[in-house]
Protein backbone atom coordinates (compact mmCIF):
# COMPACT_ATOMS: atom_id res chain seq x y z
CA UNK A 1 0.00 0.00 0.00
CA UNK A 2 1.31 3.36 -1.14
CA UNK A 3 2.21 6.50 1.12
CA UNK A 4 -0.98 8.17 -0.43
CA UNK A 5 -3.29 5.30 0.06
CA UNK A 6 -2.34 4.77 3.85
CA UNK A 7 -2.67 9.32 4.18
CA UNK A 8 -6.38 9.15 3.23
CA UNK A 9 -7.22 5.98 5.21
CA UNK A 10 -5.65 7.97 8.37
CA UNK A 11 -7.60 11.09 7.38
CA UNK A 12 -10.14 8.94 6.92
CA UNK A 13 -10.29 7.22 10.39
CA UNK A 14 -9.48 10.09 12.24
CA UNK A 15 -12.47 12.50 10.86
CA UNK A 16 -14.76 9.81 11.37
CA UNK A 17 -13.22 9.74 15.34
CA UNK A 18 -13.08 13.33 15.07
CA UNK A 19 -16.87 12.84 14.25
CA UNK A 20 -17.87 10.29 16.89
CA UNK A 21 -16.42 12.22 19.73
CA UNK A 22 -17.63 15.78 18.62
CA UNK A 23 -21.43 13.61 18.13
CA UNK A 24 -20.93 12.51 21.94
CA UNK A 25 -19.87 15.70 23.10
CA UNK A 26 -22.48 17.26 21.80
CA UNK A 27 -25.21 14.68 23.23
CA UNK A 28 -23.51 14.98 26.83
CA UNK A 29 -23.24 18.89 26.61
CA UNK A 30 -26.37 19.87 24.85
CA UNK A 31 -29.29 21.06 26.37
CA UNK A 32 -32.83 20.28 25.63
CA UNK A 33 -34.79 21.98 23.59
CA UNK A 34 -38.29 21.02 25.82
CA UNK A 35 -37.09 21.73 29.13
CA UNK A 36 -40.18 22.51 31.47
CA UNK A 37 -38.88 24.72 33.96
CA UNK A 38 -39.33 24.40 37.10
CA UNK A 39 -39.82 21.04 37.25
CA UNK A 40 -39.58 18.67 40.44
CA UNK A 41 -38.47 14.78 39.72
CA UNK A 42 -39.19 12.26 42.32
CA UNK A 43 -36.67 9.77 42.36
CA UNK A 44 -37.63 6.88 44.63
CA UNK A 45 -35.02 4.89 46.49
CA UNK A 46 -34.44 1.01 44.71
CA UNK A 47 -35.36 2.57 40.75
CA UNK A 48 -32.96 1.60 38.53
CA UNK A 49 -30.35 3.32 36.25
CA UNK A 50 -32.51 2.68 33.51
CA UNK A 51 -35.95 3.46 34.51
CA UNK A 52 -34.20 6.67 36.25
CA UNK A 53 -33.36 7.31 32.89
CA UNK A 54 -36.17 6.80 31.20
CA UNK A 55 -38.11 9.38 33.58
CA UNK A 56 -35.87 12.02 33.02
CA UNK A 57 -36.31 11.46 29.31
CA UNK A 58 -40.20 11.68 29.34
CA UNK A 59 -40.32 14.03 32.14
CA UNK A 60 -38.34 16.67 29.41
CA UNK A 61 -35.69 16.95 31.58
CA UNK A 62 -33.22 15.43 29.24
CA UNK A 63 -33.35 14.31 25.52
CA UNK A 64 -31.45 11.54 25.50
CA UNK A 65 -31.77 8.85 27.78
CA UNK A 66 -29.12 6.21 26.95
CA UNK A 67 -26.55 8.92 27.00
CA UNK A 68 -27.44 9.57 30.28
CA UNK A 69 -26.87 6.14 31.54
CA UNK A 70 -23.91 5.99 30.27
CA UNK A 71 -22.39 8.83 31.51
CA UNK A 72 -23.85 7.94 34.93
CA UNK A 73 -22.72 4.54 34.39
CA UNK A 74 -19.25 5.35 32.97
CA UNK A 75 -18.16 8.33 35.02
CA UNK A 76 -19.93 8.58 38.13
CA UNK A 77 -20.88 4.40 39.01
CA UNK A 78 -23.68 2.57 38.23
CA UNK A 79 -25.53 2.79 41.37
CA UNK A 80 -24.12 6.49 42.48
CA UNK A 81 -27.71 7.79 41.83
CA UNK A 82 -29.33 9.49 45.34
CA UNK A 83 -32.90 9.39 45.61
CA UNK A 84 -34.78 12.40 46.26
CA UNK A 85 -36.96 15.23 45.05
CA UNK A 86 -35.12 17.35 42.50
CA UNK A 87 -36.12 20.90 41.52
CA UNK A 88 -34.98 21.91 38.36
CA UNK A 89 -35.34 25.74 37.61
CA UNK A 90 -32.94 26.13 34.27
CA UNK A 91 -32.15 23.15 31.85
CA UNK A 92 -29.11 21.26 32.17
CA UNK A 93 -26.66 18.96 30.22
CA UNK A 94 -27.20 15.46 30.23
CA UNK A 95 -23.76 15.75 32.13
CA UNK A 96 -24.95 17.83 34.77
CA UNK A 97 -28.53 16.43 35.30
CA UNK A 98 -26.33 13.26 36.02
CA UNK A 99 -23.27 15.09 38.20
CA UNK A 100 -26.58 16.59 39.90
CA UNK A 101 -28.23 13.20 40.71
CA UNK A 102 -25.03 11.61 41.71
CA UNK A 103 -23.85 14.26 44.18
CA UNK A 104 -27.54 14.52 46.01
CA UNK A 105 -28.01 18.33 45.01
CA UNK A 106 -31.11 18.64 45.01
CA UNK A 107 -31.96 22.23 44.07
CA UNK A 108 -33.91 22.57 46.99
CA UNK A 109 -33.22 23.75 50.46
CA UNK A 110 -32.57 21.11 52.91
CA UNK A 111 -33.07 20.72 56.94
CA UNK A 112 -31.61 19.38 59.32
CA UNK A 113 -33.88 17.51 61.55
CA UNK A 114 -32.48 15.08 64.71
CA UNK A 115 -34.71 12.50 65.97
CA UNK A 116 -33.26 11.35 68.87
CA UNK A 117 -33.17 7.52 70.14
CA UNK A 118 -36.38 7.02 72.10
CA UNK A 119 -38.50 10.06 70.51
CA UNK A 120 -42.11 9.34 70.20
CA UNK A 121 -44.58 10.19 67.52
CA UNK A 122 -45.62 13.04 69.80
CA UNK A 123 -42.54 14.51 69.81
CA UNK A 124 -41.90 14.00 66.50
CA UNK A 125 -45.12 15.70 65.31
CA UNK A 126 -43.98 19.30 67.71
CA UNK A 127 -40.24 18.64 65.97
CA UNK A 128 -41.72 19.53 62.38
CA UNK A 129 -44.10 22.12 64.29
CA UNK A 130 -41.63 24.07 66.08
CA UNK A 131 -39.87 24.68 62.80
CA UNK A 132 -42.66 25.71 61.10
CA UNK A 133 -43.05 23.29 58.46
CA UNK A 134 -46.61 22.24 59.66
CA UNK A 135 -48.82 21.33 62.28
CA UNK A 136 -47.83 18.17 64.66
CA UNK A 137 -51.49 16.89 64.08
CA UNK A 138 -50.60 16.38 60.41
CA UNK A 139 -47.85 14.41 60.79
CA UNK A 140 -50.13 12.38 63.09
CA UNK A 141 -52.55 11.78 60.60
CA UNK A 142 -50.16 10.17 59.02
CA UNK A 143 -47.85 8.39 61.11
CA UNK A 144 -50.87 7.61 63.59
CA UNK A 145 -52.31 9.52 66.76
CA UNK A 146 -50.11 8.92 70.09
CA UNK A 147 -51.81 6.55 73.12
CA UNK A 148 -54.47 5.67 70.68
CA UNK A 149 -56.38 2.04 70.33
CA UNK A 150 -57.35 2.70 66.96
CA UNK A 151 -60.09 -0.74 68.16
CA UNK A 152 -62.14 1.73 70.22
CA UNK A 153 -63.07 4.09 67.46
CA UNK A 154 -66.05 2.92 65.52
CA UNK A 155 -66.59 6.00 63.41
CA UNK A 156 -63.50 7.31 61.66
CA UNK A 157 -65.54 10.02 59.81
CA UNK A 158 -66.51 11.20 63.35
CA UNK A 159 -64.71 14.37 63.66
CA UNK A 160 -64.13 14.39 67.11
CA UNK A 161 -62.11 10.83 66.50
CA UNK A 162 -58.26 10.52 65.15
CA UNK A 163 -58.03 9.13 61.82
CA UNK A 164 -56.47 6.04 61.43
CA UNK A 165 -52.91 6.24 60.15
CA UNK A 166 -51.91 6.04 56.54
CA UNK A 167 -50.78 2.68 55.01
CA UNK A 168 -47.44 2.28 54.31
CA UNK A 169 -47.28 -1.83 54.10
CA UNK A 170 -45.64 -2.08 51.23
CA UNK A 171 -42.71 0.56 52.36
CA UNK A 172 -41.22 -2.42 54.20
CA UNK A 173 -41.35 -6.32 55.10
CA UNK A 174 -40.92 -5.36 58.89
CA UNK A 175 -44.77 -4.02 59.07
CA UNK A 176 -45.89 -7.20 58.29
CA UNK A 177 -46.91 -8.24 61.98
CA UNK A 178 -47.57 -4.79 62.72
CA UNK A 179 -51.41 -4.72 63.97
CA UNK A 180 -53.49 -2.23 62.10
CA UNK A 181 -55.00 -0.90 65.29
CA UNK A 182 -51.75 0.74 66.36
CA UNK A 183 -49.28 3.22 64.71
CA UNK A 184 -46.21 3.71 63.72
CA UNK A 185 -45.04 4.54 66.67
CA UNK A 186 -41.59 2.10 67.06
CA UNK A 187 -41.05 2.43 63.37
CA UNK A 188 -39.62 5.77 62.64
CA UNK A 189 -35.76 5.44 62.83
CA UNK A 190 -34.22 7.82 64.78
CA UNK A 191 -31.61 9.34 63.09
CA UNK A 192 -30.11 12.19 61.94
CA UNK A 193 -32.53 13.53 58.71
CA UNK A 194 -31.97 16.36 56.18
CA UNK A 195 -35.12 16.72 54.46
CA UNK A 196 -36.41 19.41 51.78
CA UNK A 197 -38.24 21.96 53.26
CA UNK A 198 -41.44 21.18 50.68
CA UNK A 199 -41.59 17.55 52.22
CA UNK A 200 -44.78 16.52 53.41
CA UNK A 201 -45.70 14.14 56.56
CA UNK A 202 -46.38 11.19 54.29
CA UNK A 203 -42.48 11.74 52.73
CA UNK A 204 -40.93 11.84 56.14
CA UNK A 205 -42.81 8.69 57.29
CA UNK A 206 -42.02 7.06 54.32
CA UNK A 207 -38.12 8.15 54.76
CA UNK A 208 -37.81 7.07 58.64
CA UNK A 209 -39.17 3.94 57.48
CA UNK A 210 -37.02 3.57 55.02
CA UNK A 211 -34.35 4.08 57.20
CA UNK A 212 -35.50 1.60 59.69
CA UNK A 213 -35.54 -0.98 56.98
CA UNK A 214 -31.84 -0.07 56.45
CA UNK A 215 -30.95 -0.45 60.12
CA UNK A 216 -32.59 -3.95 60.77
CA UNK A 217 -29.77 -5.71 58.84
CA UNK A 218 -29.77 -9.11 57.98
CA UNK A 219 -27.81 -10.41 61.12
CA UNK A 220 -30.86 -8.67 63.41
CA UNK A 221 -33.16 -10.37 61.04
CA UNK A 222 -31.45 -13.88 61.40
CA UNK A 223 -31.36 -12.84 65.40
CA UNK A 224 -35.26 -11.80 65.73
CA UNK A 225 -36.32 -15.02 63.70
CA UNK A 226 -34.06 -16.83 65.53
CA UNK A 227 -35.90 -15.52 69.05
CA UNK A 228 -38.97 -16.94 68.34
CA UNK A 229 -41.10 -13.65 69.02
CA UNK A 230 -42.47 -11.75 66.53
CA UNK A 231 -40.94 -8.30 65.59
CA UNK A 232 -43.88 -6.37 67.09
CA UNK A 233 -43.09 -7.98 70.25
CA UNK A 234 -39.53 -7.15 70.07
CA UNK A 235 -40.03 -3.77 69.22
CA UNK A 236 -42.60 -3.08 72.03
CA UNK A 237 -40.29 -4.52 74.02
CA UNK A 238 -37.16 -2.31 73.34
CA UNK A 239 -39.14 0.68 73.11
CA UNK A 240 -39.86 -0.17 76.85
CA UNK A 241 -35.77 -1.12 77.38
CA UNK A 242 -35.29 2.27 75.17
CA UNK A 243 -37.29 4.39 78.15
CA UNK A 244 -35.71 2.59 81.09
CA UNK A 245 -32.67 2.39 80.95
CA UNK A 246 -29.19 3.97 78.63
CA UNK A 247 -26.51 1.55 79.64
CA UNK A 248 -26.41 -1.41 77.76
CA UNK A 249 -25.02 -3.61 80.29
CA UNK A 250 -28.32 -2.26 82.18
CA UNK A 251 -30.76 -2.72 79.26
CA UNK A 252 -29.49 -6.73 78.80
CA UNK A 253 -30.90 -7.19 82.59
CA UNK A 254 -33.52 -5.46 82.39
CA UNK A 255 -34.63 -7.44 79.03
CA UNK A 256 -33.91 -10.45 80.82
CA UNK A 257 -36.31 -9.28 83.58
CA UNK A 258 -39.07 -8.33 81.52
CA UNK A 259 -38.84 -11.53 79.29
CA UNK A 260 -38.89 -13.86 82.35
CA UNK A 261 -41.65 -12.20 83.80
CA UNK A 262 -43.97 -12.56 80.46
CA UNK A 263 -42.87 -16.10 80.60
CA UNK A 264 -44.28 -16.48 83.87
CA UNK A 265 -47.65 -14.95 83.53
CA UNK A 266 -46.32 -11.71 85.77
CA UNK A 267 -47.47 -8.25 85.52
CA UNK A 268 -44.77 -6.41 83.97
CA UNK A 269 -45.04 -3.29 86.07
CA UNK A 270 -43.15 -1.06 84.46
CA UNK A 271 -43.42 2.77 84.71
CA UNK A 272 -42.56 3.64 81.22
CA UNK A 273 -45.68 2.96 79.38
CA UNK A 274 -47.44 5.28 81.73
CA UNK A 275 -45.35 8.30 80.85
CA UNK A 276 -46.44 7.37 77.31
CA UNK A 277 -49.69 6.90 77.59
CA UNK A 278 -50.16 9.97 80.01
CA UNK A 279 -47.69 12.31 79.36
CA UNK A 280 -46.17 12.52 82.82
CA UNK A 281 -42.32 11.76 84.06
CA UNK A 282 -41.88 8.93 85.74
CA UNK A 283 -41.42 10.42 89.15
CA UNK A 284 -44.83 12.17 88.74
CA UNK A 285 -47.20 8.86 88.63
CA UNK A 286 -49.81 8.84 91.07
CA UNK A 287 -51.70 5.88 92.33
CA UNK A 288 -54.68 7.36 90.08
CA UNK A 289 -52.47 7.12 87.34
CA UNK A 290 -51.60 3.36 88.11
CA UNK A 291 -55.13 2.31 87.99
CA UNK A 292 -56.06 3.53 84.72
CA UNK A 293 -58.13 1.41 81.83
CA UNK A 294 -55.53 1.27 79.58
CA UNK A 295 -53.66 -1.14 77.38
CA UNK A 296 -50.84 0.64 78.68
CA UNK A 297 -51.32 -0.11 82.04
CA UNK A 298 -49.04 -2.97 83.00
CA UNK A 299 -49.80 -2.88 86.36
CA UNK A 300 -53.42 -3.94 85.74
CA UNK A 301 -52.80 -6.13 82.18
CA UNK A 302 -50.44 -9.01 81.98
CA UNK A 303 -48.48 -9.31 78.90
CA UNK A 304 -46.77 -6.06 76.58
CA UNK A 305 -48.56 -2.71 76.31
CA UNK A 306 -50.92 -2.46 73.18
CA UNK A 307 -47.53 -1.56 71.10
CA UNK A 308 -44.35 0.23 70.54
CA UNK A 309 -44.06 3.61 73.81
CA UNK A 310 -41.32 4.90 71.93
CA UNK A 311 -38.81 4.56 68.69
CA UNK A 312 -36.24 2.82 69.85
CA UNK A 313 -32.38 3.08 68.49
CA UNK A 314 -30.57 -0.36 67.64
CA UNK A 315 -28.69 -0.66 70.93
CA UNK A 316 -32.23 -1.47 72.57
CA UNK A 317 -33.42 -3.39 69.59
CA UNK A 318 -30.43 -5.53 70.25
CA UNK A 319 -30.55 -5.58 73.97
CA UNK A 320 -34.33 -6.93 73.44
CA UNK A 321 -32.95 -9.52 71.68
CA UNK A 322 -30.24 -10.34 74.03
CA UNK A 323 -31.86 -10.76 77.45
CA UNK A 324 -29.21 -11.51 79.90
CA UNK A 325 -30.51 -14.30 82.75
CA UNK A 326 -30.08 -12.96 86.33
CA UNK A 327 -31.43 -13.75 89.96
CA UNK A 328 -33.40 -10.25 89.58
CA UNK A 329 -36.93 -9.70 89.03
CA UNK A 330 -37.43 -6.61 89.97
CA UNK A 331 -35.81 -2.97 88.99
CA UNK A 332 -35.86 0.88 89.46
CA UNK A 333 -34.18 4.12 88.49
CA UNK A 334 -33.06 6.64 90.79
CA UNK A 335 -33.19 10.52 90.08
CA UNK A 336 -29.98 10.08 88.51
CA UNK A 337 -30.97 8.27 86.34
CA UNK A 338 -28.81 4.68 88.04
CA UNK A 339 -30.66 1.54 87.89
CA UNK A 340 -30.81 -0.83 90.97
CA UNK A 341 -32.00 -4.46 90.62
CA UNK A 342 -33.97 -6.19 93.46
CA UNK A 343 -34.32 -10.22 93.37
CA UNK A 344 -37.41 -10.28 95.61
CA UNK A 345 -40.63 -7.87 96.66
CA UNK A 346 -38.84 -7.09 100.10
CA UNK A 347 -35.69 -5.72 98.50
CA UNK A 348 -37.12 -3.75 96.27
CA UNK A 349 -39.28 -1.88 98.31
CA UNK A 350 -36.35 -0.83 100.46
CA UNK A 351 -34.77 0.51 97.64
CA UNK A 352 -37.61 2.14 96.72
CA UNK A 353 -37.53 3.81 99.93
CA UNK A 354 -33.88 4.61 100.02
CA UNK A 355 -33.44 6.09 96.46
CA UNK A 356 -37.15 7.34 95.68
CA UNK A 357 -38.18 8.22 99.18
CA UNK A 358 -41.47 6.10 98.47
């Protein structure tokens, strides 16, 4: 092959690369022509690169989809894509819709919002209220009304009754032994959140129990099948552990104590599901208070309250499932919050007496 021959099949070759890359560059830098502006995209947490793309294509936010895979695929990771609510106010390059989806900007202002281990849906609701996003009673109405035995209500479109919390069953597998006539109180992860400042009650329940599915890896899902009980159960009873108790060496007796006492047909008697159900501390229970109707009241019902008293964090969850065996059966907490174990009546009534004055 002459000099002249091999020239034009390297002019050739390199026009038509020349060609190719200029082509790509332009469908990774161009901007659609369609572009709705401002435009919110809901990506939900599981979709795949491909349907992810295939939204943003019919939701005119880009033009070509496969190019945006890609370049997602290629330069940022297959699975690099954060769920979330995007607000798009200008058009952007396939490029940047994907360096935007990638990095978690979502165009719209975040907060910061700490739920802290042992919050309850009460709290929770004043959280979002004291920052003005809306009304505790909203978030309620979703997550489910504090205290309430949704079993007693026989006309939701009463006014004067709560509604009956939204249905989020499909959100995750761990609601499947969660009765319907309880909320969601136990369920909402606490963490710390940074949510839009558009996002509505349903969106942060449906976050927080997202998160909780996160949490409860497989080795606490191997450990609560393994137990026998059923993950309500477990819950309600770490929510209690939560409220009692912050040292884990503490919360392993105390999980013993309440577990052996269930076994054995005892009243629980525990203080915790009281503050719950009737807002006071612990130290502010009167004998009124003790002899309440109330599914809560575990000084007049055997067995676990009606559900979950609190959200508990994974150090509870765990100490539920890992009661340690001890001679005690009975416990208390002292103004200091220090726990003191009793193995019979006698003992702890002395200690009640010597650290409560009671």
């Amino acid at each position: 092959m002459n000099i002249e021959k091999k020239v034009k099949i390297l002019a050739l070759a390199s026009g038509a690369f020349l060609f190719l890359a200029s082509f790509s560059l332009y469908l990774i830098f161009s901007l659609p022509k369609n572009f709705a502006k401002g435009h919110v995209v809901a990506i939900e947490d599981g979709t795949g690169l491909k349907e992810i793309a295939s939204q943003l294509s019919e939701q005119k936010i880009i033009k070509y989809s496969e190019t945006f895979r890609l370049v997602v695929q290629y330069v940022f990771g297959e699975k690099s894509v954060k769920a979330g609510d995007y607000f798009f106010k200008d058009s952007l390059s396939v490029f940047g819709v994907a360096r935007r989806l990638t990095k978690g900007d979502y165009g719209i202002e975040q907060i910061k919002i700490v739920v802290p281990e042992g919050a309850t849906i009460r709290n929770i609701g004043f959280i979002f209220e004291n920052l003005g996003m809306w009304q505790a009673e909203e978030f309620w109405e979703a997550a489910g009304f504090p205290a309430v035995d949704y079993r007693e209500i026989k006309n939701f479109d009463d006014l004067e009754n709560p509604p009956p919390p939204k249905d989020f069953s499909s959100i995750t597998s761990l609601l499947k032994d969660k009765p319907a006539y309880v909320s969601f109180e136990g369920y909402l992860f606490p963490d710390t959140y940074f949510f839009p400042k558009n996002i509505t009650p349903e969106g942060v329940v449906i976050a927080m129990l997202k998160n909780f599915d996160k949490k409860i890896d497989e080795e606490l899902r191997k450990k609560i099948k393994e137990s026998g009980r059923s993950f309500f159960e477990i819950l309600t009873a770490a929510s209690i552990i939560e409220k009692e108790a912050s040292e884990f060496s503490d919360r392993e007796l105390i999980s013993g104590i309440l577990w052996k006492r269930l076994k054995d047909n005892m009243l629980l008697q525990v203080d915790a599901p009281f503050v719950y159900a009737v807002g006071k501390n612990t130290f502010q229970l009167t004998k009124k208070d003790l002899a309440m109707d109330s599914p809560y009241n575990t000084y007049r019902y055997k067995g676990l309250p009606l559900g979950p008293i609190a959200n508990p964090g994974i150090s509870a969850i765990k100490a539920a499932l890992a009661p340690k065996e001890s001679p005690y059966w009975y416990y208390l907490s002292d103004y200091d919050g220090n726990v003191h174990f009793s193995e019979i009546l006698k003992e702890h009534k002395a200690k009640k007496a010597e650290y409560l004055g009671t």
